[in-house]
PDB file of N, CA and C in Angstrom:
ATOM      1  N   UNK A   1     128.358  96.076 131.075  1.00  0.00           N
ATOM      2  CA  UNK A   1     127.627  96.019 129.823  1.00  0.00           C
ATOM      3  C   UNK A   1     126.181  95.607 130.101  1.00  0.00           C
ATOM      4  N   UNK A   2     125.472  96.670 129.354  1.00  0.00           N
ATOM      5  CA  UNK A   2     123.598  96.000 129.796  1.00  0.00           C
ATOM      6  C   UNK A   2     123.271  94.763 129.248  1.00  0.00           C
ATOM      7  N   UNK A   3     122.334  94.513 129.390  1.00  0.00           N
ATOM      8  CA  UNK A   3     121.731  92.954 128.745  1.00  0.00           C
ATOM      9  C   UNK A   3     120.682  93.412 127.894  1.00  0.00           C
ATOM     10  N   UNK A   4     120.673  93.396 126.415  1.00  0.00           N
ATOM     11  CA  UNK A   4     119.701  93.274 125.877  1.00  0.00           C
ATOM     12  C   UNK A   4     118.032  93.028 126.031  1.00  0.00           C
ATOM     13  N   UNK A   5     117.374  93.404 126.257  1.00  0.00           N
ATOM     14  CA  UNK A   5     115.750  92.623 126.346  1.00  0.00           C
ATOM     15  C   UNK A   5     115.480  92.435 125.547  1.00  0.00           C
ATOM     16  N   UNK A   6     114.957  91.303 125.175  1.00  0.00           N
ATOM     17  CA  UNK A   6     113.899  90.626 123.751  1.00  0.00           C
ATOM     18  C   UNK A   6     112.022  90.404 124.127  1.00  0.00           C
ATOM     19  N   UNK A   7     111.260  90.588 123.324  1.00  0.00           N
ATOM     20  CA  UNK A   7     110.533  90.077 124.143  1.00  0.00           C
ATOM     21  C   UNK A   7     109.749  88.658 122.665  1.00  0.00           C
ATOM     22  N   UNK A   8     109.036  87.818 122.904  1.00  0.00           N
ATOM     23  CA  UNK A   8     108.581  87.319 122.056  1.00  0.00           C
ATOM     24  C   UNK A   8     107.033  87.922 121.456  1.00  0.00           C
ATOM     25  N   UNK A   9     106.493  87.233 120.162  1.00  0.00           N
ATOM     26  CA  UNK A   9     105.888  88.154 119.490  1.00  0.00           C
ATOM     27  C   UNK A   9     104.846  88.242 120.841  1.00  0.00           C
ATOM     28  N   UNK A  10     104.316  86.663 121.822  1.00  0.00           N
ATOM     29  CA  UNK A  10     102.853  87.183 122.081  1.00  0.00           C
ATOM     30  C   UNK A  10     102.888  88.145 123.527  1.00  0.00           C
ATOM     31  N   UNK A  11     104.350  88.590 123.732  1.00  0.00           N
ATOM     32  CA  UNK A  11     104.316  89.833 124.491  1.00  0.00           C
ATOM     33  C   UNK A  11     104.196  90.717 123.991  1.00  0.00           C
ATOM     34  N   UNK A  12     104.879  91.139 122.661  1.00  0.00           N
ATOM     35  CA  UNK A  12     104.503  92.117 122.053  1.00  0.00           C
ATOM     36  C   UNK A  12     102.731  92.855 121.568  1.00  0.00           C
ATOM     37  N   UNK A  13     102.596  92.002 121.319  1.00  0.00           N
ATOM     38  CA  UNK A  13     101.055  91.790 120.987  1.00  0.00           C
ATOM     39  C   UNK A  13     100.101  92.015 122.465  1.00  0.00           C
ATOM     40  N   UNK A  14     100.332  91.584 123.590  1.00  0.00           N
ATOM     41  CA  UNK A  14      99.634  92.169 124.322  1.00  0.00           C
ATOM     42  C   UNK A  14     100.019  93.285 125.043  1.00  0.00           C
ATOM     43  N   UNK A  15     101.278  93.719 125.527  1.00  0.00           N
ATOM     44  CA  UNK A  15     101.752  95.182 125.686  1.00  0.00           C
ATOM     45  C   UNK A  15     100.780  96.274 124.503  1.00  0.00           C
ATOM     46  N   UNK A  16     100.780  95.872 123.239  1.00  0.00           N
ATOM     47  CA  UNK A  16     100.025  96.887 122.244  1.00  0.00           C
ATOM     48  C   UNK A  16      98.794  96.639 121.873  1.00  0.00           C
ATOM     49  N   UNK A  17      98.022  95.705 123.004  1.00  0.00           N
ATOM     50  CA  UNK A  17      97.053  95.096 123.078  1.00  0.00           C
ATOM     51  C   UNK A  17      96.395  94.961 121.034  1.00  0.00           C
ATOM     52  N   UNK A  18      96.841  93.856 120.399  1.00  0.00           N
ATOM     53  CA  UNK A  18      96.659  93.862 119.054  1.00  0.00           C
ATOM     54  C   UNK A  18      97.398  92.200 119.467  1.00  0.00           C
ATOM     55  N   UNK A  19      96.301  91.645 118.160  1.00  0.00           N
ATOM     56  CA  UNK A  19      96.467  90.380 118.181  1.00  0.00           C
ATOM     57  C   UNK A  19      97.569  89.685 117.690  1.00  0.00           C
ATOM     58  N   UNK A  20      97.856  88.328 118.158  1.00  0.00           N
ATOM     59  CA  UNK A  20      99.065  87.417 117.652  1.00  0.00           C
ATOM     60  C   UNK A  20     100.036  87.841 116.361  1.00  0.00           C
ATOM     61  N   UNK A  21      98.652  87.351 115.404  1.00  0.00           N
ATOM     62  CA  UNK A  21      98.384  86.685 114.168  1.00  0.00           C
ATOM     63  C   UNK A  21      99.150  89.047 113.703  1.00  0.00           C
ATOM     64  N   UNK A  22      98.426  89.580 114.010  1.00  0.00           N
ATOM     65  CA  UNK A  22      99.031  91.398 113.394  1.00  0.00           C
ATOM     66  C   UNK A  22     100.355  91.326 113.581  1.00  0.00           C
ATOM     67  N   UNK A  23     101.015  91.301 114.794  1.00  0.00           N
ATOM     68  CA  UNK A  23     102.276  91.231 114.753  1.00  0.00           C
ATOM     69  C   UNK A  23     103.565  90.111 114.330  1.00  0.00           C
ATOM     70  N   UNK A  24     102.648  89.212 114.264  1.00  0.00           N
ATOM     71  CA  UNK A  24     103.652  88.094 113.224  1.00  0.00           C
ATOM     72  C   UNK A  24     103.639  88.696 111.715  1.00  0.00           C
ATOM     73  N   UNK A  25     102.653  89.098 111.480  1.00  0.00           N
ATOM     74  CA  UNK A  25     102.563  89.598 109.852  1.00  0.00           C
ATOM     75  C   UNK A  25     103.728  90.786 109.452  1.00  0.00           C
ATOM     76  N   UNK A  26     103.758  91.787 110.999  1.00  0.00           N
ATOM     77  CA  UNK A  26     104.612  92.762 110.868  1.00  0.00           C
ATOM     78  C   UNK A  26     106.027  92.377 110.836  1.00  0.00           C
ATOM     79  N   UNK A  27     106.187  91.104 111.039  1.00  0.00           N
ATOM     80  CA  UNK A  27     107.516  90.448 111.661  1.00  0.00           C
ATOM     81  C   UNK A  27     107.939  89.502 110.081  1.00  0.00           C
ATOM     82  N   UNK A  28     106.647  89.420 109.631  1.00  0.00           N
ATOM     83  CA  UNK A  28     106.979  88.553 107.985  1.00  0.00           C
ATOM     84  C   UNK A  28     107.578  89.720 107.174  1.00  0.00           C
ATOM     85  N   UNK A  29     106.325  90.960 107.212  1.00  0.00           N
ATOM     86  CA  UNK A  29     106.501  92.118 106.086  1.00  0.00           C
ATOM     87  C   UNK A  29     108.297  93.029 106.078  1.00  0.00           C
ATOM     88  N   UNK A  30     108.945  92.363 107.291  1.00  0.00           N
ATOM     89  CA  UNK A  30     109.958  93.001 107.753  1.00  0.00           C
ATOM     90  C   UNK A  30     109.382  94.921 107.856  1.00  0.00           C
ATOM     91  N   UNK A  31     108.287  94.849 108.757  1.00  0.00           N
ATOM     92  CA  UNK A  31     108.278  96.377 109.019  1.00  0.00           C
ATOM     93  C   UNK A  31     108.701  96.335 110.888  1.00  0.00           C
ATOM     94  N   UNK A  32     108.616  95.350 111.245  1.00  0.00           N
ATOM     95  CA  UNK A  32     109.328  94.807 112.730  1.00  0.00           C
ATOM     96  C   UNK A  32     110.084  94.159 112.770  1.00  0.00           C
ATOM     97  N   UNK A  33     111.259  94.361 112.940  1.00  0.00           N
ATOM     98  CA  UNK A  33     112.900  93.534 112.753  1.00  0.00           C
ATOM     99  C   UNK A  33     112.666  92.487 114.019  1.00  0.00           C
ATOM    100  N   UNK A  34     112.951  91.310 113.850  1.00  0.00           N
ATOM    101  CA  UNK A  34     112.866  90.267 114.740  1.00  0.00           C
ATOM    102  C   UNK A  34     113.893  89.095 114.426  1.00  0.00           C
ATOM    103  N   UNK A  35     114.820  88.210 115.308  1.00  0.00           N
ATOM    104  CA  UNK A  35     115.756  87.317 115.666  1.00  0.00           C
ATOM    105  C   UNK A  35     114.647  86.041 114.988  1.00  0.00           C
ATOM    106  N   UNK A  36     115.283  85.066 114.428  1.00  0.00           N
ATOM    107  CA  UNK A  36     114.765  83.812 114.815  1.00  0.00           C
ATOM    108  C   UNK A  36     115.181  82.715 115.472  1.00  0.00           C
ATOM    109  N   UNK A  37     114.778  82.315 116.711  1.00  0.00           N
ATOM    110  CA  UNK A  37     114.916  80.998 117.558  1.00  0.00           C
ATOM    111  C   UNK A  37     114.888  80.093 116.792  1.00  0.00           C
ATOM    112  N   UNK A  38     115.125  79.292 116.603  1.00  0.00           N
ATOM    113  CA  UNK A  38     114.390  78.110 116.341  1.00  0.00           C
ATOM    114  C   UNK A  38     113.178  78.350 115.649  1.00  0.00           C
ATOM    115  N   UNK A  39     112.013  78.138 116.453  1.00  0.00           N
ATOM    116  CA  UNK A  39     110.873  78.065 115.503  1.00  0.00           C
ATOM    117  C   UNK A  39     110.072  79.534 115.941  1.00  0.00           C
ATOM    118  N   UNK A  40     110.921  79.920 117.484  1.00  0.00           N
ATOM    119  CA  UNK A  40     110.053  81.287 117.761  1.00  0.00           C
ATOM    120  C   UNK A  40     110.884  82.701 117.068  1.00  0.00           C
ATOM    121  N   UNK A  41     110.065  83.472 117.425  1.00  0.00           N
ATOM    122  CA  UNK A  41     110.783  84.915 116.839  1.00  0.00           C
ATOM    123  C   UNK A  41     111.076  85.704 118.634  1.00  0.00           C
ATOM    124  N   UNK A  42     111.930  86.582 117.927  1.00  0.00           N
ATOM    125  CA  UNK A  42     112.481  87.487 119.575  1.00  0.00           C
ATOM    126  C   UNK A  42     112.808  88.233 119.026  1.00  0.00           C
ATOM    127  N   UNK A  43     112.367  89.894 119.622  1.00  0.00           N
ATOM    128  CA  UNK A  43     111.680  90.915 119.049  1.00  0.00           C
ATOM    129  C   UNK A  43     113.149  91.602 120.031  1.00  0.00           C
ATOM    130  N   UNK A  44     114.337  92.281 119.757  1.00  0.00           N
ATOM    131  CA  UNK A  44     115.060  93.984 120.768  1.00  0.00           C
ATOM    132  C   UNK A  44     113.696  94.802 121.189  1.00  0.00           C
ATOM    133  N   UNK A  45     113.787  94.398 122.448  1.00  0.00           N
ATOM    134  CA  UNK A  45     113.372  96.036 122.394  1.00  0.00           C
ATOM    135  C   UNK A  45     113.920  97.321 122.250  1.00  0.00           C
ATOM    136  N   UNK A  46     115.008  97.590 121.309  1.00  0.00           N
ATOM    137  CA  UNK A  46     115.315  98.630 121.096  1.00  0.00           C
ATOM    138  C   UNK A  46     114.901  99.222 119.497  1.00  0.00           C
ATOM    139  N   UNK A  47     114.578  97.312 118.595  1.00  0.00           N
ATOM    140  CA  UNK A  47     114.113  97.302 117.536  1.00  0.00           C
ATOM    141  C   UNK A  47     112.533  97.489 117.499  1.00  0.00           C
ATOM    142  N   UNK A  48     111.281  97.292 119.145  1.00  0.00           N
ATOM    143  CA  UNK A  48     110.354  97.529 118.980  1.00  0.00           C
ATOM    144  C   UNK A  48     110.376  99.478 119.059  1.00  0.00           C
ATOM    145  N   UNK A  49     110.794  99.986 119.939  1.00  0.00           N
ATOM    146  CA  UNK A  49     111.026 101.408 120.463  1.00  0.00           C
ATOM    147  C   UNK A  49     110.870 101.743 118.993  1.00  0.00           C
ATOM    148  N   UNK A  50     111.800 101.590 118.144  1.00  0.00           N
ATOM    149  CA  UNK A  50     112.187 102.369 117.020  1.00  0.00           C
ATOM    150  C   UNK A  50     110.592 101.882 116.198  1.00  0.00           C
ATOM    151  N   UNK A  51     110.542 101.139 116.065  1.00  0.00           N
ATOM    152  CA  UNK A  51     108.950 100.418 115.007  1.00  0.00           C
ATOM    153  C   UNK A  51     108.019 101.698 115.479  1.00  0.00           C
ATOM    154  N   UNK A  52     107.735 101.418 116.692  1.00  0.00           N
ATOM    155  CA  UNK A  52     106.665 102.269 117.209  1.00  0.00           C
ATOM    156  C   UNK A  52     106.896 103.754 117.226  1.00  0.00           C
ATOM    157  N   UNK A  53     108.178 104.367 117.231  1.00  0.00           N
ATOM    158  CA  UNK A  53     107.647 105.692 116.744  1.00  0.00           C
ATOM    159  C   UNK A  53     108.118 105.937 115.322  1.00  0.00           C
ATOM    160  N   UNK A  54     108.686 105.164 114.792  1.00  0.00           N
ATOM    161  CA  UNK A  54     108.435 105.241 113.212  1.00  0.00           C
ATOM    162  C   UNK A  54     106.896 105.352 112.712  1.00  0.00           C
ATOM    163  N   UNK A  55     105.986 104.600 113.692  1.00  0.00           N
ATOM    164  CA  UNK A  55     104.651 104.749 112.904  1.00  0.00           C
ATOM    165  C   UNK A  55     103.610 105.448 113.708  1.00  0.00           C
ATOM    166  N   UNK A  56     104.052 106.094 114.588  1.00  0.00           N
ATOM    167  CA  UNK A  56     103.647 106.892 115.758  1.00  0.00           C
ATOM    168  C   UNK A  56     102.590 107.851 114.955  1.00  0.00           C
ATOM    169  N   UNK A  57     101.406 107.910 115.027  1.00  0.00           N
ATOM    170  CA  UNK A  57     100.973 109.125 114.473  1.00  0.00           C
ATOM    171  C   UNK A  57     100.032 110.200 115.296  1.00  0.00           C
TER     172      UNK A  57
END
């Protein structure tokens, strides 16, 4: 069985080189599905894959 990858938001944010503060907002607006830790968020990457070509243009 594979292992899931997560990544947290401020990987996300620099892989799509776009700041902190953009992708936490995407993570409030629920247009980026994200886990909550504790106080951090942890992003599937199978839930970023899908975000990004949902808005792929």
């Amino acid at each position: 069985m594979a292992e899931e990858q997560y990544y947290s938001i401020d990987e996300v944010s620099k892989m799509l080189k776009v700041a902190y503060l953009t992708v936490y907002r995407w993570v409030q607006s629920k247009r980026l599905l994200a886990l909550k830790a504790g106080k951090q968020y942890r992003i599937k990457k199978n839930d970023l894959d899908g975000f990004l070509k949902e808005y792929k243009t």
